[in-house]
Protein backbone atom coordinates (compact mmCIF):
# COMPACT_ATOMS: atom_id res chain seq x y z
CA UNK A 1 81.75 -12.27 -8.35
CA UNK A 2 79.35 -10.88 -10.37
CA UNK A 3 78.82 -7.16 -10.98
CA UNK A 4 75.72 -5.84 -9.27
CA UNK A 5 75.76 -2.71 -11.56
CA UNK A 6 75.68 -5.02 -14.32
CA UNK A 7 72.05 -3.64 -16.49
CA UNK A 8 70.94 -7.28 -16.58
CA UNK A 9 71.36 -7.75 -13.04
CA UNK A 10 69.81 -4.73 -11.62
CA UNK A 11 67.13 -5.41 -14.38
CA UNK A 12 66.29 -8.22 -12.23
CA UNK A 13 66.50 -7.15 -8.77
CA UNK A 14 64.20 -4.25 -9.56
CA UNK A 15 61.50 -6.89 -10.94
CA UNK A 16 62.05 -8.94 -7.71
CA UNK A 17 61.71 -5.85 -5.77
CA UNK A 18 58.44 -5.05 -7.81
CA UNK A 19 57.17 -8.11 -7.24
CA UNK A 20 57.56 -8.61 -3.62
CA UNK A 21 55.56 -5.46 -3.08
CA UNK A 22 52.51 -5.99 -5.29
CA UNK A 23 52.88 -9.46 -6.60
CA UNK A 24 49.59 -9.72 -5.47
CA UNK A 25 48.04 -8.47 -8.70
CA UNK A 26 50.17 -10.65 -10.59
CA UNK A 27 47.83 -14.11 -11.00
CA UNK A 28 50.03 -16.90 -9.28
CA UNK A 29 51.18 -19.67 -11.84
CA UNK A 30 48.27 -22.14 -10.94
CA UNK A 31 45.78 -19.15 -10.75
CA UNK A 32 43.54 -18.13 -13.65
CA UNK A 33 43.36 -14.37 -14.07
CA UNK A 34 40.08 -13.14 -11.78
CA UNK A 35 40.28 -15.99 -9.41
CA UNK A 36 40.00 -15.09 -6.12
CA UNK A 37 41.80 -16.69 -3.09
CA UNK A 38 40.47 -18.91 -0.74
CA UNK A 39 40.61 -16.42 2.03
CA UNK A 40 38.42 -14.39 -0.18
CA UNK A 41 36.01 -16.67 -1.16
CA UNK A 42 35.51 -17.45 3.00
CA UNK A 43 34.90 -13.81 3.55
CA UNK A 44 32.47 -13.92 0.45
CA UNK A 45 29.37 -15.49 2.45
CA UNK A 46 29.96 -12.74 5.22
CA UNK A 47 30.25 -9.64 3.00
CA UNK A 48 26.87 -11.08 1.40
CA UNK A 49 24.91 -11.39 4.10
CA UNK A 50 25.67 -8.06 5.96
CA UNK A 51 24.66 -6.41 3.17
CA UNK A 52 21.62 -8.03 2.83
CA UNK A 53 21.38 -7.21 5.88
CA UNK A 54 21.94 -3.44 6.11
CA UNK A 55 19.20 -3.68 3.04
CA UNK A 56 16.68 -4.65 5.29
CA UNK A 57 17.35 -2.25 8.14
CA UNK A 58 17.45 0.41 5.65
CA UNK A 59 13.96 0.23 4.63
CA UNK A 60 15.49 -2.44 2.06
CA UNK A 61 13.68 -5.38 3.05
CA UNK A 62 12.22 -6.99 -0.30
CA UNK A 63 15.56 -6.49 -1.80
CA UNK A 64 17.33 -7.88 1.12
CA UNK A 65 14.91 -11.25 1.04
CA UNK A 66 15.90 -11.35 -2.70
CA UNK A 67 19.72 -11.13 -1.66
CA UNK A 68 19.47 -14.32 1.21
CA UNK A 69 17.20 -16.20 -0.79
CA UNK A 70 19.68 -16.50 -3.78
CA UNK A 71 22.03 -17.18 -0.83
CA UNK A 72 20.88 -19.83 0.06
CA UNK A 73 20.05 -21.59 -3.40
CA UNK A 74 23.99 -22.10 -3.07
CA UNK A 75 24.34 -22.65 0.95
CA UNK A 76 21.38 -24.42 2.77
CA UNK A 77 22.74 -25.13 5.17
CA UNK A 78 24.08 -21.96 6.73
CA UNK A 79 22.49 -21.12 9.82
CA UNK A 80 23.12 -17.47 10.08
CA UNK A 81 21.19 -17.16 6.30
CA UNK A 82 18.51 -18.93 7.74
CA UNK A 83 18.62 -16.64 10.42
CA UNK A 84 18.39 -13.67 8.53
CA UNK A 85 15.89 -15.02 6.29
CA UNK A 86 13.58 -14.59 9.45
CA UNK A 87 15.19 -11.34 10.06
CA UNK A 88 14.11 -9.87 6.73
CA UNK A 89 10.53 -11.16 7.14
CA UNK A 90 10.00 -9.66 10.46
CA UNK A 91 11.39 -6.52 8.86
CA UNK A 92 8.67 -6.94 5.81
CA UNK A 93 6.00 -7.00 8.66
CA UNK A 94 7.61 -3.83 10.16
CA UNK A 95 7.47 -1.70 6.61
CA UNK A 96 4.16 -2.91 5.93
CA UNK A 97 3.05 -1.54 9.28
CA UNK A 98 5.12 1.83 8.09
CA UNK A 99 8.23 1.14 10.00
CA UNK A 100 10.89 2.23 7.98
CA UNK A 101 13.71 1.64 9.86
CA UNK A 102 14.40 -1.10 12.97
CA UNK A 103 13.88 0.51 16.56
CA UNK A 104 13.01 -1.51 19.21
CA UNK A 105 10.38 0.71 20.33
CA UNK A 106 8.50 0.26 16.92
CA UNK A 107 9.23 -3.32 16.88
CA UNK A 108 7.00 -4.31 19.26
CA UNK A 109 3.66 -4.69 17.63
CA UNK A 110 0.52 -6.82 18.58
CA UNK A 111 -2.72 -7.43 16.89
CA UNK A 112 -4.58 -4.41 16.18
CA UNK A 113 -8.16 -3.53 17.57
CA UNK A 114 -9.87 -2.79 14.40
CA UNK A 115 -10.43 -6.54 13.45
CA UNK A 116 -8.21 -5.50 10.33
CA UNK A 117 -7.18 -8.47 8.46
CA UNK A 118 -4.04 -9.89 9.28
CA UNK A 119 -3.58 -13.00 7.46
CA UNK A 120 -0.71 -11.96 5.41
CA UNK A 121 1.37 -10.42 8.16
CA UNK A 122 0.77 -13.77 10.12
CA UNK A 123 1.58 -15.46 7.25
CA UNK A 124 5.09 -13.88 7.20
CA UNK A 125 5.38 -14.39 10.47
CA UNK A 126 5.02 -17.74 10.46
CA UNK A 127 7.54 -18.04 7.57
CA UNK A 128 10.13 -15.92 9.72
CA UNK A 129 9.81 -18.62 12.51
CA UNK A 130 10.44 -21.29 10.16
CA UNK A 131 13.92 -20.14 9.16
CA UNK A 132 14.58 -19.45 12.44
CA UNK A 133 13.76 -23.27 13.17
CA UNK A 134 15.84 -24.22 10.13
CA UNK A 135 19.13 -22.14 10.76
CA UNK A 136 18.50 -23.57 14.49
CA UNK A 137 19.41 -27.04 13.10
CA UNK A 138 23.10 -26.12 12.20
CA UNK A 139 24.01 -23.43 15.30
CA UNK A 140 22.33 -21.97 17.90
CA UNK A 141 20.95 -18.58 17.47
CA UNK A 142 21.79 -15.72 19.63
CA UNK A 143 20.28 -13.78 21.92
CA UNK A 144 18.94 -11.54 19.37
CA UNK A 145 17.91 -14.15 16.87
CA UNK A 146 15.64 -15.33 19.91
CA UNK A 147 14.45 -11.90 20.27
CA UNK A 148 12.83 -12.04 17.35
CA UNK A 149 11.65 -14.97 17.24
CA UNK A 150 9.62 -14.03 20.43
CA UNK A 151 7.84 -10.80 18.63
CA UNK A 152 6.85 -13.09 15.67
CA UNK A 153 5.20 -14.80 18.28
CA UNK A 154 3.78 -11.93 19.93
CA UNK A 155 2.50 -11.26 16.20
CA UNK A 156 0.28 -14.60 16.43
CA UNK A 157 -0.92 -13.73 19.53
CA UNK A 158 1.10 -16.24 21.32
CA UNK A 159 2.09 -14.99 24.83
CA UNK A 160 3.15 -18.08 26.11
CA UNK A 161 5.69 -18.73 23.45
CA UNK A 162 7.11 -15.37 23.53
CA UNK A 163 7.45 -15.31 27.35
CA UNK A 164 9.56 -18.57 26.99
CA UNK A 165 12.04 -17.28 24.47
CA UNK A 166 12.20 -13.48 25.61
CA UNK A 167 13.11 -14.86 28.69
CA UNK A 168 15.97 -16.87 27.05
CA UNK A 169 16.97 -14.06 25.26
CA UNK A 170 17.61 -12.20 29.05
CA UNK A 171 19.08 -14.87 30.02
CA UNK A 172 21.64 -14.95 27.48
CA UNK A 173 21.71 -10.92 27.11
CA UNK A 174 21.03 -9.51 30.66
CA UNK A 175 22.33 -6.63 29.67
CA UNK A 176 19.40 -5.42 26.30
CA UNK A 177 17.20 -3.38 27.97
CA UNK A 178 14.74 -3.87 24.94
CA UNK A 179 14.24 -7.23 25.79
CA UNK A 180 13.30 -6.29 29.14
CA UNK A 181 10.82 -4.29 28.00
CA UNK A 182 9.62 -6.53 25.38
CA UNK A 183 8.76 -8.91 27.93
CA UNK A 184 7.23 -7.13 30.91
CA UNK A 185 5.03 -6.50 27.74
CA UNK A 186 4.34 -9.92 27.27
CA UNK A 187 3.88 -10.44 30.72
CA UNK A 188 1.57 -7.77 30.74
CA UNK A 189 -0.64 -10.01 28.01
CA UNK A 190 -1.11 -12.65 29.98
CA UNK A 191 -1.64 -10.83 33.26
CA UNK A 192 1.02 -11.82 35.28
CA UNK A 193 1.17 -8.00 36.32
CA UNK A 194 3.74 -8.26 39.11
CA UNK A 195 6.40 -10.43 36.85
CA UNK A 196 5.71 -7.77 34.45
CA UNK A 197 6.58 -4.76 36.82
CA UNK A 198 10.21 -7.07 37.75
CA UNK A 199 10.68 -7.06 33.72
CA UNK A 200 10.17 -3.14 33.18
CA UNK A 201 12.11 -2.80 36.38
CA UNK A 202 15.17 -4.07 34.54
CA UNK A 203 14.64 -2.26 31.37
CA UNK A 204 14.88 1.16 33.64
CA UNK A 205 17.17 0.30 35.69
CA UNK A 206 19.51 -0.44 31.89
CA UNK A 207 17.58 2.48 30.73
CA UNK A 208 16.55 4.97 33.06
CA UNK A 209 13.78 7.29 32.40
CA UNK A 210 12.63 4.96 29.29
CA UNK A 211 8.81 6.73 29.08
CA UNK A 212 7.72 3.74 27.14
CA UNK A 213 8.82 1.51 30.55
CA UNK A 214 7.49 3.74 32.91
CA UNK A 215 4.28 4.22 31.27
CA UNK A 216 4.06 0.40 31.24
CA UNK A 217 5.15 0.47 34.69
CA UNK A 218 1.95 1.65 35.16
CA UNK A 219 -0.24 -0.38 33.42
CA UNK A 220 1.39 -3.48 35.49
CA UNK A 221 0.44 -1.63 38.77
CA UNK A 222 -2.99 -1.15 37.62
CA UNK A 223 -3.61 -4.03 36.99
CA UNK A 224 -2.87 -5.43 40.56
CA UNK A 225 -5.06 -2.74 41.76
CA UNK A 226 -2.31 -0.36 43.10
CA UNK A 227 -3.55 2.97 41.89
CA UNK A 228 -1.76 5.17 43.46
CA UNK A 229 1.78 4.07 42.24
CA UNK A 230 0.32 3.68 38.53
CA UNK A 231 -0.69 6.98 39.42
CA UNK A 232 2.93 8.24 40.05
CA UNK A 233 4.14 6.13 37.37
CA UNK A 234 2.05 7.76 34.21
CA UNK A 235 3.36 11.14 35.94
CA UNK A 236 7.02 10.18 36.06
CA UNK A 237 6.38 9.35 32.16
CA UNK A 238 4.79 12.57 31.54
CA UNK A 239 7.32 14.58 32.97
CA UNK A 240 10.25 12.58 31.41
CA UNK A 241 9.22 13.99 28.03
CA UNK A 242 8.04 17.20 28.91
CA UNK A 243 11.29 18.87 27.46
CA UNK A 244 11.17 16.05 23.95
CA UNK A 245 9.78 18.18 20.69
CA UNK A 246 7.79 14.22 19.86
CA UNK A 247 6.30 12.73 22.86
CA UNK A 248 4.54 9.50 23.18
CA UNK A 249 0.66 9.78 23.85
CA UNK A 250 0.52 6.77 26.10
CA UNK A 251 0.96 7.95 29.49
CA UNK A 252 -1.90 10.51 28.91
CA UNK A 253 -4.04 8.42 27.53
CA UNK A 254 -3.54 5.58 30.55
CA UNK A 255 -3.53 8.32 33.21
CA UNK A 256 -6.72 9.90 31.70
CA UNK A 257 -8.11 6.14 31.92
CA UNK A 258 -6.79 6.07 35.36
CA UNK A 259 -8.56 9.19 36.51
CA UNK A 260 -11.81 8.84 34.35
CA UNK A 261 -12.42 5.38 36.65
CA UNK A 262 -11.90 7.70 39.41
CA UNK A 263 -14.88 9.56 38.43
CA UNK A 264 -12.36 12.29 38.03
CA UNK A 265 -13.36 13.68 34.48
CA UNK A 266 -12.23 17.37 34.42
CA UNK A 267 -8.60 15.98 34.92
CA UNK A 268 -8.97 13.39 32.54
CA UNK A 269 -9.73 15.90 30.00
CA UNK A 270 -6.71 17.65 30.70
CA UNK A 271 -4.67 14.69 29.91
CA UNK A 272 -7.01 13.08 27.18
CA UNK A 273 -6.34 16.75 25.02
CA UNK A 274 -2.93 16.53 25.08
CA UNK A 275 -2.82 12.62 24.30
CA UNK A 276 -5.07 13.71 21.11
CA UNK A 277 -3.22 16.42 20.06
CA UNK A 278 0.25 13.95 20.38
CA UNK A 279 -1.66 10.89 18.45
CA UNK A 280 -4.58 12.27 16.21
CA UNK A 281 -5.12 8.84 14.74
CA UNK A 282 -5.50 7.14 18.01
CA UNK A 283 -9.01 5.62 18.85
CA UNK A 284 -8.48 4.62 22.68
CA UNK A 285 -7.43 8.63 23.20
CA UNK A 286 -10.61 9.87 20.84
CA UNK A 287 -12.65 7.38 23.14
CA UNK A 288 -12.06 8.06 26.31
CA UNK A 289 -12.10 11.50 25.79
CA UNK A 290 -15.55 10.90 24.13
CA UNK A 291 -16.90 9.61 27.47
CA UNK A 292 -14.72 12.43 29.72
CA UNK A 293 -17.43 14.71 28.37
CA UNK A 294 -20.04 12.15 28.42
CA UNK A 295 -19.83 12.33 31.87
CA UNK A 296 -19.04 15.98 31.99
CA UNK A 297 -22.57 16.34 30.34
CA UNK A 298 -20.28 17.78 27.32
CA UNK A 299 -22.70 16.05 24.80
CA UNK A 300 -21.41 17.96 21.57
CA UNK A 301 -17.89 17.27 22.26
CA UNK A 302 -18.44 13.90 23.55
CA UNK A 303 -20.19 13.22 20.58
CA UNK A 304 -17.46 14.77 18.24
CA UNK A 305 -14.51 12.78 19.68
CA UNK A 306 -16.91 9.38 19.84
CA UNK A 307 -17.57 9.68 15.82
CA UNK A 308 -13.62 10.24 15.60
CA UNK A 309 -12.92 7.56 17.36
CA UNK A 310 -15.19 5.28 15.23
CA UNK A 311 -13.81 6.33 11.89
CA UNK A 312 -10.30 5.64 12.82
CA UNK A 313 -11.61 1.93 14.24
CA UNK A 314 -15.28 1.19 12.68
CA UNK A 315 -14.58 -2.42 13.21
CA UNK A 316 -15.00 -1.98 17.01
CA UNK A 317 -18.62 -2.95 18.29
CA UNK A 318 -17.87 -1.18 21.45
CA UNK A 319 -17.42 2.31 19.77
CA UNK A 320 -20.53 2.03 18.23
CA UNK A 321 -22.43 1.16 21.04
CA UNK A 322 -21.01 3.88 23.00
CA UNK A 323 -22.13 6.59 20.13
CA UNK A 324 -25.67 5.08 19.85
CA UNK A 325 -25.85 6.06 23.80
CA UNK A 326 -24.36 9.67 23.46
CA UNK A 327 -26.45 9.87 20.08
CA UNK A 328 -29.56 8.84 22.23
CA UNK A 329 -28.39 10.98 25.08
CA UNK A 330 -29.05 14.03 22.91
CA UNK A 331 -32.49 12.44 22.12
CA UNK A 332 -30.99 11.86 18.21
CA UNK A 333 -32.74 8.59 17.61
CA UNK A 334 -32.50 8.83 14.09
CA UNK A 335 -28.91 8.52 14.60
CA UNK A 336 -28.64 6.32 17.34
CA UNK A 337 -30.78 3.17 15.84
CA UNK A 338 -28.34 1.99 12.96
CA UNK A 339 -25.42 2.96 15.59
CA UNK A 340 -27.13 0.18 17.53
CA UNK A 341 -27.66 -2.01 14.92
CA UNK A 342 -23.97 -1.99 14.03
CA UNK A 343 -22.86 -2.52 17.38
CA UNK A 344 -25.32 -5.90 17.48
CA UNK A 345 -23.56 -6.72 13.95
CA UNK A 346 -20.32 -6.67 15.14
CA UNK A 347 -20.96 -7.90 18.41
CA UNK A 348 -19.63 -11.14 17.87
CA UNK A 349 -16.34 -10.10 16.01
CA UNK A 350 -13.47 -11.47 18.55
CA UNK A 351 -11.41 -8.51 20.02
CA UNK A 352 -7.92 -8.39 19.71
CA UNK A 353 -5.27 -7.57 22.54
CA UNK A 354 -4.96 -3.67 22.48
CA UNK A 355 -1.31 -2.58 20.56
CA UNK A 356 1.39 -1.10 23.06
CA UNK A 357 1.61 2.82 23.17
CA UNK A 358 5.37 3.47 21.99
């Protein structure tokens, strides 16, 4: 029997022993040095696209479109790239609207009231929905994927569409309380007011005291008419923020609304100040505070918050009708004539749907 003290023997068990352990750094006979297994060339794809991914929801998103389109040079036909292809764009819409980050909240966006051009952003969004249709053609897409392939449809304007596919998304994710909202939103577009208070019903009852869904709440019970619960609604909203350091400006400025058609304008100005100081750069709030004092006989102030209101939108005919009046009001007719004619000019410029307060 041979000696196991023997120096060539024990030589060789230790190598065996080294081996075993971290053999794996050792290339295997039919392996070339820096080949990787197949194990890790299947994780490869994977690894690549989450961190294309946590490019884009870092702010990342040109980099991130860069990373999936050299992807998919090498894998067409991978569903999930093609699905995060129209990810990334949706994101590129979000930073060029100055959304840095994804949050549902500020995902949501609609076609703004300024008649600013939007032919690029529609462009994009277009080209998001055609990767979504793409990656569709090789695996279904999830609940998410449908998600967002209802906003770039709220993008375009299309209710229709994104009620069909937000309300897939539910189906197939009951429990996202985003979606919800997202479409008692879209709900809320095409004035189907009481399937739109069911919708943000769900999102509170996932989220409760969501100010964004309460606030909306409100809108919904408006529009049917029902005053006195929008009423209570707007409140609730208020009061659910009270104690947050940022608030959101939209349950002032709806409740002022609510009031001022009450012919209630002292307590509209209440609520109008503080939805001005919140959102400085928000027309609807410098508007109807503008016509608060209008009909408070406030002239001055109605016609400072009127002018603010038209420099943040001065592609709104509407505003400048409305300061021609106060402007004539004050018997300013100097001022009020190429108000007018501006309003007449712009008069036939097609409004767009009025973007969400967040």
């Amino acid at each position: 029997m041979p000696d196991p003290t023997h120096p060539k023997l024990l030589f060789l068990a230790i190598l065996a022993f080294y081996l075993f352990f971290i053999g794996t750094a050792v290339p295997l006979p039919c392996q070339e040095p820096g080949a990787t297994s197949s194990a890790e060339t299947a994780k490869e794809p994977d690894v690549l696209l989450a961190e294309a991914k946590l490019l884009a929801d870092k702010g990342k998103a040109s980099e991130a479109e860069r990373a999936v389109r050299q992807y998919l040079e090498k894998n067409k036909n991978s569903a999930e790239g093609h699905f995060l292809l129209g990810y990334v764009l949706f994101r590129e819409i979000q930073e060029s609207a100055g959304v840095k980050s994804w949050t549902g909240g500020a995902a949501y966006a609609e076609k703004t009231t300024d008649g600013a051009d939007t032919s690029v952003r529609d462009s994009k969004a277009r080209a998001s929905l055609a990767e979504y249709t793409e990656g569709a053609k090789y695996h279904d897409p999830s609940a998410l994927d449908l998600k967002i392939v209802a906003l770039d449809y709220v993008l375009l304007g299309d209710y229709l569409d994104a009620d069909h596919w937000l309300t897939r998304s539910v189906e197939w994710n009951p429990k996202d309380y985003e979606s919800w909202y997202y479409l008692g939103r879209t709900k809320y577009n095409e004035n189907r007011f009481a399937e739109a208070i069911s919708a943000f019903g769900k999102c509170l009852q996932l989220d409760p005291k969501n100010v964004k869904a309460e606030d909306n709440l409100g809108l919904s019970y408006a529009g049917l008419g029902r005053n006195e619960e929008a009423a209570a609604a707007y409140q609730n909203a208020i009061a659910w923020q009270s104690h947050l350091l940022v608030r959101n400006s939209g349950p002032y400025i709806n409740f002022g609304n609510l009031l001022l058609d009450a012919n209630r304008p002292a307590e509209a100005i209440s609520n109008l100040l503080q939805a001005t100081e919140i959102s400085p750069g928000d027309s609807k709030a410098h508007e109807l505070l503008g016509r608060a004092y209008s009909h408070s006989d406030q002239l001055q102030n109605a016609q400072t918050e009127m002018e603010k209101a038209v420099e943040l939108s001065p592609k709104s005919g509407p505003l400048h009708c409305m300061l021609a009046q106060i402007y004539k009001k004050e018997g300013k007719s100097a001022k009020a004539e190429p108000e007018f004619e501006r309003c007449a000019a712009l008069s036939g410029t097609r409004a767009s749907p009025e973007t969400p307060r967040r």
